[in-house]
N, C-alpha and C. Protein backbone atom coordinates (compact mmCIF):
# COMPACT_ATOMS: atom_id res chain seq x y z
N UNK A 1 0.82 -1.19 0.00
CA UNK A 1 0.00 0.00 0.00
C UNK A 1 0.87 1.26 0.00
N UNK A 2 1.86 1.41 0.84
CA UNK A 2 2.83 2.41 0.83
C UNK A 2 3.68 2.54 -0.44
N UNK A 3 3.55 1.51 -1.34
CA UNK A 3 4.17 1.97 -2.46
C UNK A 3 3.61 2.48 -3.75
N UNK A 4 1.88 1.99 -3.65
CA UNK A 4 0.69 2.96 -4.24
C UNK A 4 0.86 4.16 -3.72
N UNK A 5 1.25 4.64 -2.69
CA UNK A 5 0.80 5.79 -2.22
C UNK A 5 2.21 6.72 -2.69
N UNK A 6 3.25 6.06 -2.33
CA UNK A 6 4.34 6.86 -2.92
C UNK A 6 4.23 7.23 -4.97
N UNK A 7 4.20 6.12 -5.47
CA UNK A 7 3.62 6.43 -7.24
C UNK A 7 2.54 7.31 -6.83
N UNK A 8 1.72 7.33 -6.57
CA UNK A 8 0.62 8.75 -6.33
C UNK A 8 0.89 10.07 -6.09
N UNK A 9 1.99 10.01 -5.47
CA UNK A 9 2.86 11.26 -4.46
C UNK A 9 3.58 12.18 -5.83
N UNK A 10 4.42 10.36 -6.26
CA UNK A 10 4.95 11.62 -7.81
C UNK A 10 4.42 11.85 -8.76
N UNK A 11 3.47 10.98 -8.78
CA UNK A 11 2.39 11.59 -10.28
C UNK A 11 1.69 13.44 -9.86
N UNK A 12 1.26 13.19 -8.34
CA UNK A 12 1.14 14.49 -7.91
C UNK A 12 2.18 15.19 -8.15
N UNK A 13 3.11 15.33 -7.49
CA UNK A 13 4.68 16.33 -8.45
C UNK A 13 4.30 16.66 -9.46
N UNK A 14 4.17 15.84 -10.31
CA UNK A 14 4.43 16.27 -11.56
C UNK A 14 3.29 16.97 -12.02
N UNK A 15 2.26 16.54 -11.65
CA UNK A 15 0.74 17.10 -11.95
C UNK A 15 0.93 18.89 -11.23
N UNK A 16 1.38 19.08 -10.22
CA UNK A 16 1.82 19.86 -9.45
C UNK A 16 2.48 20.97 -10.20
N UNK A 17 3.73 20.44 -10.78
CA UNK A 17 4.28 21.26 -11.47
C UNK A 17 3.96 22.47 -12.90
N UNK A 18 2.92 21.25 -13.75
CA UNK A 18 2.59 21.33 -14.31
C UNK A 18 2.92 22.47 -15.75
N UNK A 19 4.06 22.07 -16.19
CA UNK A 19 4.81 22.70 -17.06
C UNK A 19 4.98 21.73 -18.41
N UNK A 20 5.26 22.76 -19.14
CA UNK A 20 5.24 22.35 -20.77
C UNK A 20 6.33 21.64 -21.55
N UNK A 21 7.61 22.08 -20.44
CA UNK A 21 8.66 22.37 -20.79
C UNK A 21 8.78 20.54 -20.32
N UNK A 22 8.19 20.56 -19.03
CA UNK A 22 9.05 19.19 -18.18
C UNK A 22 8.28 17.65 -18.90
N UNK A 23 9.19 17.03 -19.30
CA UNK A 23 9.17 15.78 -19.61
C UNK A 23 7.69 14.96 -18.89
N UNK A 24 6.46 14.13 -19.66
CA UNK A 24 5.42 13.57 -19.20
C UNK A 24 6.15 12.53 -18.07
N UNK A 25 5.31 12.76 -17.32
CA UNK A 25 5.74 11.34 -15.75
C UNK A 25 7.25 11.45 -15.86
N UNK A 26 7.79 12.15 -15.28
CA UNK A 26 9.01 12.75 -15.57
C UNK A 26 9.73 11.79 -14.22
N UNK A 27 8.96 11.97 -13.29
CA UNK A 27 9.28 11.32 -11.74
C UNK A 27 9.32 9.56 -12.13
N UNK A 28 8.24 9.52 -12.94
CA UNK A 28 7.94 8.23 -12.88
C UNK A 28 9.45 7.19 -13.53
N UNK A 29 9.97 7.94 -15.26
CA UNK A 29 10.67 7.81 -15.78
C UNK A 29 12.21 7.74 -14.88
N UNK A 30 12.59 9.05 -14.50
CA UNK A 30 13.31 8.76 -13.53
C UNK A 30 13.45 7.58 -12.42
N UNK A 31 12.60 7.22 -11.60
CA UNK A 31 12.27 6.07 -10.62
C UNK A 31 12.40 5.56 -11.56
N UNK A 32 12.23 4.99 -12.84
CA UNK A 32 12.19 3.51 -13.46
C UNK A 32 13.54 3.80 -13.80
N UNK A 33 14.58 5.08 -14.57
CA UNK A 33 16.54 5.20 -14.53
C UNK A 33 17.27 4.01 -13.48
N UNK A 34 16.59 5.29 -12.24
CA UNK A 34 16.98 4.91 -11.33
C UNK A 34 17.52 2.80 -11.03
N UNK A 35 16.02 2.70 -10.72
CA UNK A 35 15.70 1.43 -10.84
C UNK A 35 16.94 0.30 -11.42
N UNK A 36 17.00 0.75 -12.65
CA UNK A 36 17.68 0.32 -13.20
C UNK A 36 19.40 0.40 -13.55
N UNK A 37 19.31 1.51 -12.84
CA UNK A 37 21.11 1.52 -12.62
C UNK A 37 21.56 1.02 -11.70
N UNK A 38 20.21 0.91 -10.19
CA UNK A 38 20.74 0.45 -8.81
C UNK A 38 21.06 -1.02 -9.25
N UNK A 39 19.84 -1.58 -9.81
CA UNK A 39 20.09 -2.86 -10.61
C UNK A 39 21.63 -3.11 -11.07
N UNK A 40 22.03 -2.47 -12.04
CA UNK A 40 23.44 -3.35 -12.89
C UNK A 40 24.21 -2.16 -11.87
N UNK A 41 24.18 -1.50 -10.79
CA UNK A 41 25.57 -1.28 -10.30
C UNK A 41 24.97 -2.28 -9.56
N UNK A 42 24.59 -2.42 -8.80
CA UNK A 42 24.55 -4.02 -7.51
C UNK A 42 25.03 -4.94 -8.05
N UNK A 43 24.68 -5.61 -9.00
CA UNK A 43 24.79 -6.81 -9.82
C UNK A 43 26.28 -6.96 -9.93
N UNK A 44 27.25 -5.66 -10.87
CA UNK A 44 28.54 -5.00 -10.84
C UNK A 44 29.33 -5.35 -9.23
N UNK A 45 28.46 -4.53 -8.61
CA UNK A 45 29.64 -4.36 -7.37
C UNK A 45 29.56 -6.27 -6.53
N UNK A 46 28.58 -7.14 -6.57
CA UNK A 46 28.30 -8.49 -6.14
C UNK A 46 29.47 -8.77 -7.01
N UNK A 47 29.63 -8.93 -8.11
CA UNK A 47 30.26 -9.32 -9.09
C UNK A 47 31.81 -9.70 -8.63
N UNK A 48 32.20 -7.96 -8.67
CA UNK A 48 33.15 -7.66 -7.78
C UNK A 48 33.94 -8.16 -6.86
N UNK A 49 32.86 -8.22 -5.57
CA UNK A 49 32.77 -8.82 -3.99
C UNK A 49 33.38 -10.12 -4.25
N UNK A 50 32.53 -10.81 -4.97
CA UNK A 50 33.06 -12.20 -5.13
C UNK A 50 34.44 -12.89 -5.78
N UNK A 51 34.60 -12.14 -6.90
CA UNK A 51 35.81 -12.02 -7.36
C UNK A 51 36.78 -11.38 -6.88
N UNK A 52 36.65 -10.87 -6.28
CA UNK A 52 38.02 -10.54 -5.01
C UNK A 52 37.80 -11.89 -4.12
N UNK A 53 37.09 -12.22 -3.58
CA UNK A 53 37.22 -13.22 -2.72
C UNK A 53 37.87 -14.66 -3.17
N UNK A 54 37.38 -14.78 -4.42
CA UNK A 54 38.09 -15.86 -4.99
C UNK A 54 39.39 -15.93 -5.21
N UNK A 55 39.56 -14.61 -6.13
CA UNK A 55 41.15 -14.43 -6.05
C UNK A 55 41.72 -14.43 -4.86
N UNK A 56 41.40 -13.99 -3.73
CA UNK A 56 42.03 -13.84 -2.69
C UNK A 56 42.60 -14.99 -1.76
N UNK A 57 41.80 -15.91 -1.83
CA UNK A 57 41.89 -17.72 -1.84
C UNK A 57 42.84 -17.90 -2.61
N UNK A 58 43.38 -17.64 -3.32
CA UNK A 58 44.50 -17.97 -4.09
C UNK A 58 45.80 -17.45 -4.32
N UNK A 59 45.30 -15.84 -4.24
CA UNK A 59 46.95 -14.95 -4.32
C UNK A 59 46.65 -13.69 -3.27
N UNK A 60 47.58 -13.60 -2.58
CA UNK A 60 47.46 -12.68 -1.41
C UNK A 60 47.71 -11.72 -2.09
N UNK A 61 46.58 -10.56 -1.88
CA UNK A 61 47.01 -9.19 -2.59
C UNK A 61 46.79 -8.44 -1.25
N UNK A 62 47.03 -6.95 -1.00
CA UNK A 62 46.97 -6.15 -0.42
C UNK A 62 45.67 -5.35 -0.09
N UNK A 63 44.54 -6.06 -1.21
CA UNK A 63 43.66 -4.99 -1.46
C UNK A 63 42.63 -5.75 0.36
N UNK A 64 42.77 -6.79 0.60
CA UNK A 64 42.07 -7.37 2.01
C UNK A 64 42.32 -6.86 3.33
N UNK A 65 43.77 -5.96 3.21
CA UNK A 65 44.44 -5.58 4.44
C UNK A 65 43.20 -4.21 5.28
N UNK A 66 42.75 -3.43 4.39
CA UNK A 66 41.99 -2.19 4.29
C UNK A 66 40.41 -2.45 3.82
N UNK A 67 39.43 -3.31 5.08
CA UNK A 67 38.31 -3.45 4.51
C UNK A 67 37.82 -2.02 4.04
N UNK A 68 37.58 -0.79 4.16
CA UNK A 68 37.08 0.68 4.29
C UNK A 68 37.83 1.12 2.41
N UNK A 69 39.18 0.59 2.48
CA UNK A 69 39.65 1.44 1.40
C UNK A 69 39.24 -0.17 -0.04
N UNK A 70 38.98 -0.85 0.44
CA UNK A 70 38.50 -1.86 -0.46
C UNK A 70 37.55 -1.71 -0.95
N UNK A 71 36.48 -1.55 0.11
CA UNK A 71 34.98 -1.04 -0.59
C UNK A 71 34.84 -0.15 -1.27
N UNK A 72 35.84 1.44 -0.69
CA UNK A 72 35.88 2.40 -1.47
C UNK A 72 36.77 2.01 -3.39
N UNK A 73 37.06 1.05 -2.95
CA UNK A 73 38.35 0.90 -4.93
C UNK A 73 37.17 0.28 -5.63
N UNK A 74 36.01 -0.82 -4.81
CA UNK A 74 35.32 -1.57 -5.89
C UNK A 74 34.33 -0.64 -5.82
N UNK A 75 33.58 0.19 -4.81
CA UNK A 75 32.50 0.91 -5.24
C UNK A 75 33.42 2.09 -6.96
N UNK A 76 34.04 2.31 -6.75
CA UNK A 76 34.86 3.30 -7.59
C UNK A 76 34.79 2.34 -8.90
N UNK A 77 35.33 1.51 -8.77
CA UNK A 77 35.28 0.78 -10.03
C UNK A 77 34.08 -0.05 -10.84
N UNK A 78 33.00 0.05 -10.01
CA UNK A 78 31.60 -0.24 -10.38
C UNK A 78 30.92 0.83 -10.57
N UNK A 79 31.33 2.14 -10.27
CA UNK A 79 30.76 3.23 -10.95
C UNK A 79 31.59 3.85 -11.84
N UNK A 80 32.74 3.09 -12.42
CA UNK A 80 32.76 3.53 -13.78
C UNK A 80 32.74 2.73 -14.65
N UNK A 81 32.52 0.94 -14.42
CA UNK A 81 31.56 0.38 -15.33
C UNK A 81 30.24 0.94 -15.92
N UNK A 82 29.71 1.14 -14.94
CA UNK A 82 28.42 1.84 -14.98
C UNK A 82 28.46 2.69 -15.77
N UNK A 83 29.33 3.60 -15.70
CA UNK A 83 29.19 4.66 -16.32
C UNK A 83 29.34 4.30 -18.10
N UNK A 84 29.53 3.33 -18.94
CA UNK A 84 29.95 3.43 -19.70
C UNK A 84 28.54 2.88 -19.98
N UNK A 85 27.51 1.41 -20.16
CA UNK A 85 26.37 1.28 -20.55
C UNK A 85 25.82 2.54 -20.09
N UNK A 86 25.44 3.04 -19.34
CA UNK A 86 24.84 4.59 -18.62
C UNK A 86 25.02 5.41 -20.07
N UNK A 87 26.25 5.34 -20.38
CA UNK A 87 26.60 6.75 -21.42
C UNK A 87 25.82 5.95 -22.35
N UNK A 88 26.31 5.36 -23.04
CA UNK A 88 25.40 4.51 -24.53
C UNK A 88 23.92 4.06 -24.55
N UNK A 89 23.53 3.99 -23.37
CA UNK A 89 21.96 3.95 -23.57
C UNK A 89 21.11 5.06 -23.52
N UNK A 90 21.78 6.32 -22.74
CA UNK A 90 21.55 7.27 -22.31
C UNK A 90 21.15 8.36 -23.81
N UNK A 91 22.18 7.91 -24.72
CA UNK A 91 21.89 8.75 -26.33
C UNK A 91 21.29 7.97 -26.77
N UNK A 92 21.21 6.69 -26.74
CA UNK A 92 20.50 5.68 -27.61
C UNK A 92 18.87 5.95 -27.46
N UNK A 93 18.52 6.28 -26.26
CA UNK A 93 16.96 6.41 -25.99
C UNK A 93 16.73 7.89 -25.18
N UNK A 94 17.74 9.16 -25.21
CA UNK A 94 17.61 10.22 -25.34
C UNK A 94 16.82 10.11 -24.15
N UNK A 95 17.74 10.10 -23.43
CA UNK A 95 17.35 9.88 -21.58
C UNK A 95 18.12 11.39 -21.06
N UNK A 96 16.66 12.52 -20.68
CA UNK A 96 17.15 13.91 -20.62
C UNK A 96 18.42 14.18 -19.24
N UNK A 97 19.16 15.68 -19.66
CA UNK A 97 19.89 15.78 -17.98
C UNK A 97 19.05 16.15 -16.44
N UNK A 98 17.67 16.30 -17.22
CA UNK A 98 16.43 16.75 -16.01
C UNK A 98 16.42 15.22 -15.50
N UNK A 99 16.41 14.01 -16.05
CA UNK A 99 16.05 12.87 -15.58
C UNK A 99 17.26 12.80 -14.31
N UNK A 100 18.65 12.91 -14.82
CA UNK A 100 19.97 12.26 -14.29
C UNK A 100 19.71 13.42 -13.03
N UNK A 101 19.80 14.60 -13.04
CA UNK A 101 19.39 15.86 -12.09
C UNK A 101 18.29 15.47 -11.21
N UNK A 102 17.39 14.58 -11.50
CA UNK A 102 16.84 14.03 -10.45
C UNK A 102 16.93 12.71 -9.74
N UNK A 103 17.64 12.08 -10.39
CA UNK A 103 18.44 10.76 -9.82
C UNK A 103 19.35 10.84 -8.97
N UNK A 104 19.77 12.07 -9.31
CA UNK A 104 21.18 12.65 -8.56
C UNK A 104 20.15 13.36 -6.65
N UNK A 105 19.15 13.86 -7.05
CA UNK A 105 18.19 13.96 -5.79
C UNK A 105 17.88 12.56 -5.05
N UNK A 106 16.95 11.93 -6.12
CA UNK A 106 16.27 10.79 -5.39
C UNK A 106 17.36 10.37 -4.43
N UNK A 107 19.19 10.10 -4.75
CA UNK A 107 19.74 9.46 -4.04
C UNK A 107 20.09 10.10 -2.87
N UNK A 108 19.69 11.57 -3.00
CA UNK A 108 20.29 12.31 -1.45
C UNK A 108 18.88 12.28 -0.61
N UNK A 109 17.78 12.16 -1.26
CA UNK A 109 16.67 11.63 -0.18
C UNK A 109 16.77 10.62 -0.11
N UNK A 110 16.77 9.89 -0.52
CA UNK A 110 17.25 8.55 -0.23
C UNK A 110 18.53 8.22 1.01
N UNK A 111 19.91 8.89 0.74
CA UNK A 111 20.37 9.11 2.02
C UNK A 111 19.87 9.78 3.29
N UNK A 112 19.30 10.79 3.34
CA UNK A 112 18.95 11.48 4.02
C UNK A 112 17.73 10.70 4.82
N UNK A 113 16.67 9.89 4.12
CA UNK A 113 15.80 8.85 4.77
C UNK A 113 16.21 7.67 5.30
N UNK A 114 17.56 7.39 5.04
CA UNK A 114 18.28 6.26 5.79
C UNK A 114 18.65 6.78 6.87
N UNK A 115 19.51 7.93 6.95
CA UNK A 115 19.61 9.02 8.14
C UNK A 115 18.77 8.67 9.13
N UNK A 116 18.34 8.75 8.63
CA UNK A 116 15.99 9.40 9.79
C UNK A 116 16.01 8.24 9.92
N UNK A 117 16.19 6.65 9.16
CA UNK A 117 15.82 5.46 9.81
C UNK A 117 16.37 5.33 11.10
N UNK A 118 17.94 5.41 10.85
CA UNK A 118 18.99 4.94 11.20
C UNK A 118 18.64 5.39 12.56
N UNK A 119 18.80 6.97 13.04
CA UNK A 119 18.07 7.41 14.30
C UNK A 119 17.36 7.23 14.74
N UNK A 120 16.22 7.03 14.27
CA UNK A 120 14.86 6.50 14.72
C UNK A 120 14.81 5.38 15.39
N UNK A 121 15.34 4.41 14.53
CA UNK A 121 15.37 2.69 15.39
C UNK A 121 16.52 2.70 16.35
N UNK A 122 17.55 3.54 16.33
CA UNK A 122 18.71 3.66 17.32
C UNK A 122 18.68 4.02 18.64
N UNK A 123 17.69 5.12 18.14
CA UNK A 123 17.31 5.78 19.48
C UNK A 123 15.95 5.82 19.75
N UNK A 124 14.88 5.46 19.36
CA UNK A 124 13.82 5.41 19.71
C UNK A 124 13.14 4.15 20.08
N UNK A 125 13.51 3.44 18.39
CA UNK A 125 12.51 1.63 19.43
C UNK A 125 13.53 1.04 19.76
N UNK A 126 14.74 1.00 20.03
CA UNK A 126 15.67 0.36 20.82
C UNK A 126 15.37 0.88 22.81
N UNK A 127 14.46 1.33 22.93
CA UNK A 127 14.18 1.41 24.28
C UNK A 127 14.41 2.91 25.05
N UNK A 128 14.48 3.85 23.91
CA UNK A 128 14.61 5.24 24.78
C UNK A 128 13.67 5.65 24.86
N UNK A 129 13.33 6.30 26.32
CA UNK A 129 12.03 6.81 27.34
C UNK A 129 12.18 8.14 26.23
N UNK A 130 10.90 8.52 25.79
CA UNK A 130 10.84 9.84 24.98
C UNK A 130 10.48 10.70 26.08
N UNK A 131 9.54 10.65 27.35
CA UNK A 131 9.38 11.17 28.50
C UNK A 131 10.69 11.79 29.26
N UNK A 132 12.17 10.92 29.01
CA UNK A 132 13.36 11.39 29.16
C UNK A 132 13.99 12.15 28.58
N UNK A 133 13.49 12.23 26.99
CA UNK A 133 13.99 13.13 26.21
C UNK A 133 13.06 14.58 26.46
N UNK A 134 12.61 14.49 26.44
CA UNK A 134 11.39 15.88 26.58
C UNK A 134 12.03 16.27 28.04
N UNK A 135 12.21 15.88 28.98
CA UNK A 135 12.28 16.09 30.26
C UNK A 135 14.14 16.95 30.45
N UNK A 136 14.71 16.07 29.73
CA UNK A 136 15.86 16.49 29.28
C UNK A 136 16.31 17.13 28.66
N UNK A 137 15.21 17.56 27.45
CA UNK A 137 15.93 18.33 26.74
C UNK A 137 16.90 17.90 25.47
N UNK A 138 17.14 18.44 24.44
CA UNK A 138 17.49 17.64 23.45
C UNK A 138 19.13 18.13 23.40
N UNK A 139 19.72 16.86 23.50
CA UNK A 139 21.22 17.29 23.71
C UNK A 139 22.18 16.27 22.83
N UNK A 140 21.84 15.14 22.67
CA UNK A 140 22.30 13.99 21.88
C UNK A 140 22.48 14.68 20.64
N UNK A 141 22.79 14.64 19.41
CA UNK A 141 23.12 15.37 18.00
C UNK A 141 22.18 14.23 17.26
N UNK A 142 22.44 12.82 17.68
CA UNK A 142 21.14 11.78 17.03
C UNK A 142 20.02 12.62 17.22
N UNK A 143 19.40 13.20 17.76
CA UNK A 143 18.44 13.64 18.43
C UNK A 143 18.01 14.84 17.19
N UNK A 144 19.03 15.80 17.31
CA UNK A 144 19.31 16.97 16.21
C UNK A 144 18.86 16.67 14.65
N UNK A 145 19.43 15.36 14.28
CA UNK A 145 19.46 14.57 13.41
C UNK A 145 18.23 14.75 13.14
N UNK A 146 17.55 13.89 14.21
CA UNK A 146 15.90 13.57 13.56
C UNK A 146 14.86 14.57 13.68
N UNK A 147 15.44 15.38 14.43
CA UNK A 147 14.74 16.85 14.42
C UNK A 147 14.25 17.88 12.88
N UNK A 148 15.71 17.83 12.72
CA UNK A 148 15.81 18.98 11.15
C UNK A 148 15.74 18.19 10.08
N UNK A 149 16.41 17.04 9.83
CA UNK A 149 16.49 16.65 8.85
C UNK A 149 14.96 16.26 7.85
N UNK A 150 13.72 15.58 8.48
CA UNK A 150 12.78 16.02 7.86
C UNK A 150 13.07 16.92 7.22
N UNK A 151 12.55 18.40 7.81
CA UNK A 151 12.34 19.71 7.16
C UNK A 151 13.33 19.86 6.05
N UNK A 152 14.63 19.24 5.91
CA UNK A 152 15.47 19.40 5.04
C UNK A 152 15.20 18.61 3.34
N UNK A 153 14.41 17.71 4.07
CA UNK A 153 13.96 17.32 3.05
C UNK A 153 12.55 17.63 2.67
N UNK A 154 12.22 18.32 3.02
CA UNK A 154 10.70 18.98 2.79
C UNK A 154 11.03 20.64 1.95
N UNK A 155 12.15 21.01 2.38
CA UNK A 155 13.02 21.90 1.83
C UNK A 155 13.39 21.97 0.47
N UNK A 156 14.03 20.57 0.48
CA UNK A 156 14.33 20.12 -0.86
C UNK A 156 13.71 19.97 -1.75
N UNK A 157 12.61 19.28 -1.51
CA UNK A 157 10.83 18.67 -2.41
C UNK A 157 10.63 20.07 -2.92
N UNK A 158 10.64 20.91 -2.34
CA UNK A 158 9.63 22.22 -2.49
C UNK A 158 10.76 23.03 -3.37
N UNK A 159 11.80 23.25 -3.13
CA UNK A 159 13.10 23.74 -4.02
C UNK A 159 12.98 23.20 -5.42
N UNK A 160 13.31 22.04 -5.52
CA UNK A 160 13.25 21.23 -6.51
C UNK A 160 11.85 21.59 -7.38
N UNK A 161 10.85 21.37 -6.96
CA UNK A 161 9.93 21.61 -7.68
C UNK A 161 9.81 23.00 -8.04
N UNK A 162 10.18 24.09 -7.39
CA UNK A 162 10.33 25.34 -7.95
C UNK A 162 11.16 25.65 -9.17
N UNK A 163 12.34 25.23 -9.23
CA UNK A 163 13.51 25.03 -10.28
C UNK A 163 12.78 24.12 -11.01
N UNK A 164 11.84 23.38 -10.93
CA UNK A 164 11.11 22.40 -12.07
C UNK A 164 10.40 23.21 -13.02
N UNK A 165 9.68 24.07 -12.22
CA UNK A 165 8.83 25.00 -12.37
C UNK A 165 9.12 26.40 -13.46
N UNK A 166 10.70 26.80 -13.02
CA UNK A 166 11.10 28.13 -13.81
C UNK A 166 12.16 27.62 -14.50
N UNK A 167 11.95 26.29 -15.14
CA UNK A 167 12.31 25.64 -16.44
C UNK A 167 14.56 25.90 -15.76
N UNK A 168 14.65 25.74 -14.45
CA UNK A 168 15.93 26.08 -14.01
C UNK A 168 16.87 24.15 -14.02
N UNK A 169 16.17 23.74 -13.72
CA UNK A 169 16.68 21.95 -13.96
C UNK A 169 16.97 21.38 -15.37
């Protein structure tokens, strides 16, 4: 049901916006980009994962010493696989920079709502008295976190759609 309601949300956007200029189901199109890049980079970076591991069973390389700088070389190197089907399909079916400009969003709400999870279950249904927090006063920065960050992204929604709006995206 929550995911009827979200497709509803962006058909509203876009209905919202309601410009000449902006691409039909523009949100929708995007979410289906999207979709599909998270797709073949996952697929890419699994790929990856495993093939280091195999090799690694076999020839000691350096790249195992540094789990943090490992993830960072294969995420790096699965986004510039990516990048190359990305480029060639991208002219092939004249996939606009308004689409990629909002992919490039979806993923910072998208961070930004992992944020808000992340706090939420950390500090809230893991057993903190909210009666303690109110009583206390908000002093934790988790706390801060789940405070503003909404609005930041309510900020954003409303930005975004303005720049949708004066043909600025």
């Amino acid at each position: 049901m929550n995911e009827i309601i979200l497709l509803v949300l962006l058909l509203f956007l876009g209905r919202v916006i309601n410009s000449k200029r902006l691409e039909r189901f523009i949100f929708f199109k995007t979410l289906a980009v999207f979709a599909a890049m998270l797709f073949f980079s996952t697929t890419v970076f699994l790929i990856l994962v495993f093939g280091l591991l195999l090799i690694s069973q076999y020839i000691v390389t350096p790249l195992g010493q540094s789990p943090f700088m490992t993830m960072f070389m294969l995420i790096l190197v699965s986004g510039v696989i990516l990048y190359f089907p990305v480029s060639k399909l991208a002219n092939k079916w004249h996939i606009s920079m308004t689409i990629f400009t909002l992919i490039e969003y979806y993923i910072q709400w998208g961070l930004i709502y992992i944020t808000l999870y992340q706090v939420a279950v950390d500090n809230f249904i893991k057993g903190t008295d909210i009666e303690k927090l109110i009583e206390g006063g908000v002093s934790s920065p988790a706390y801060l976190m789940l405070a503003f960050l909404p609005s930041f992204i309510s900020v954003w929604i409303a930005t975004i759609m303005y720049k949708l709006e004066k043909h600025e995206i």
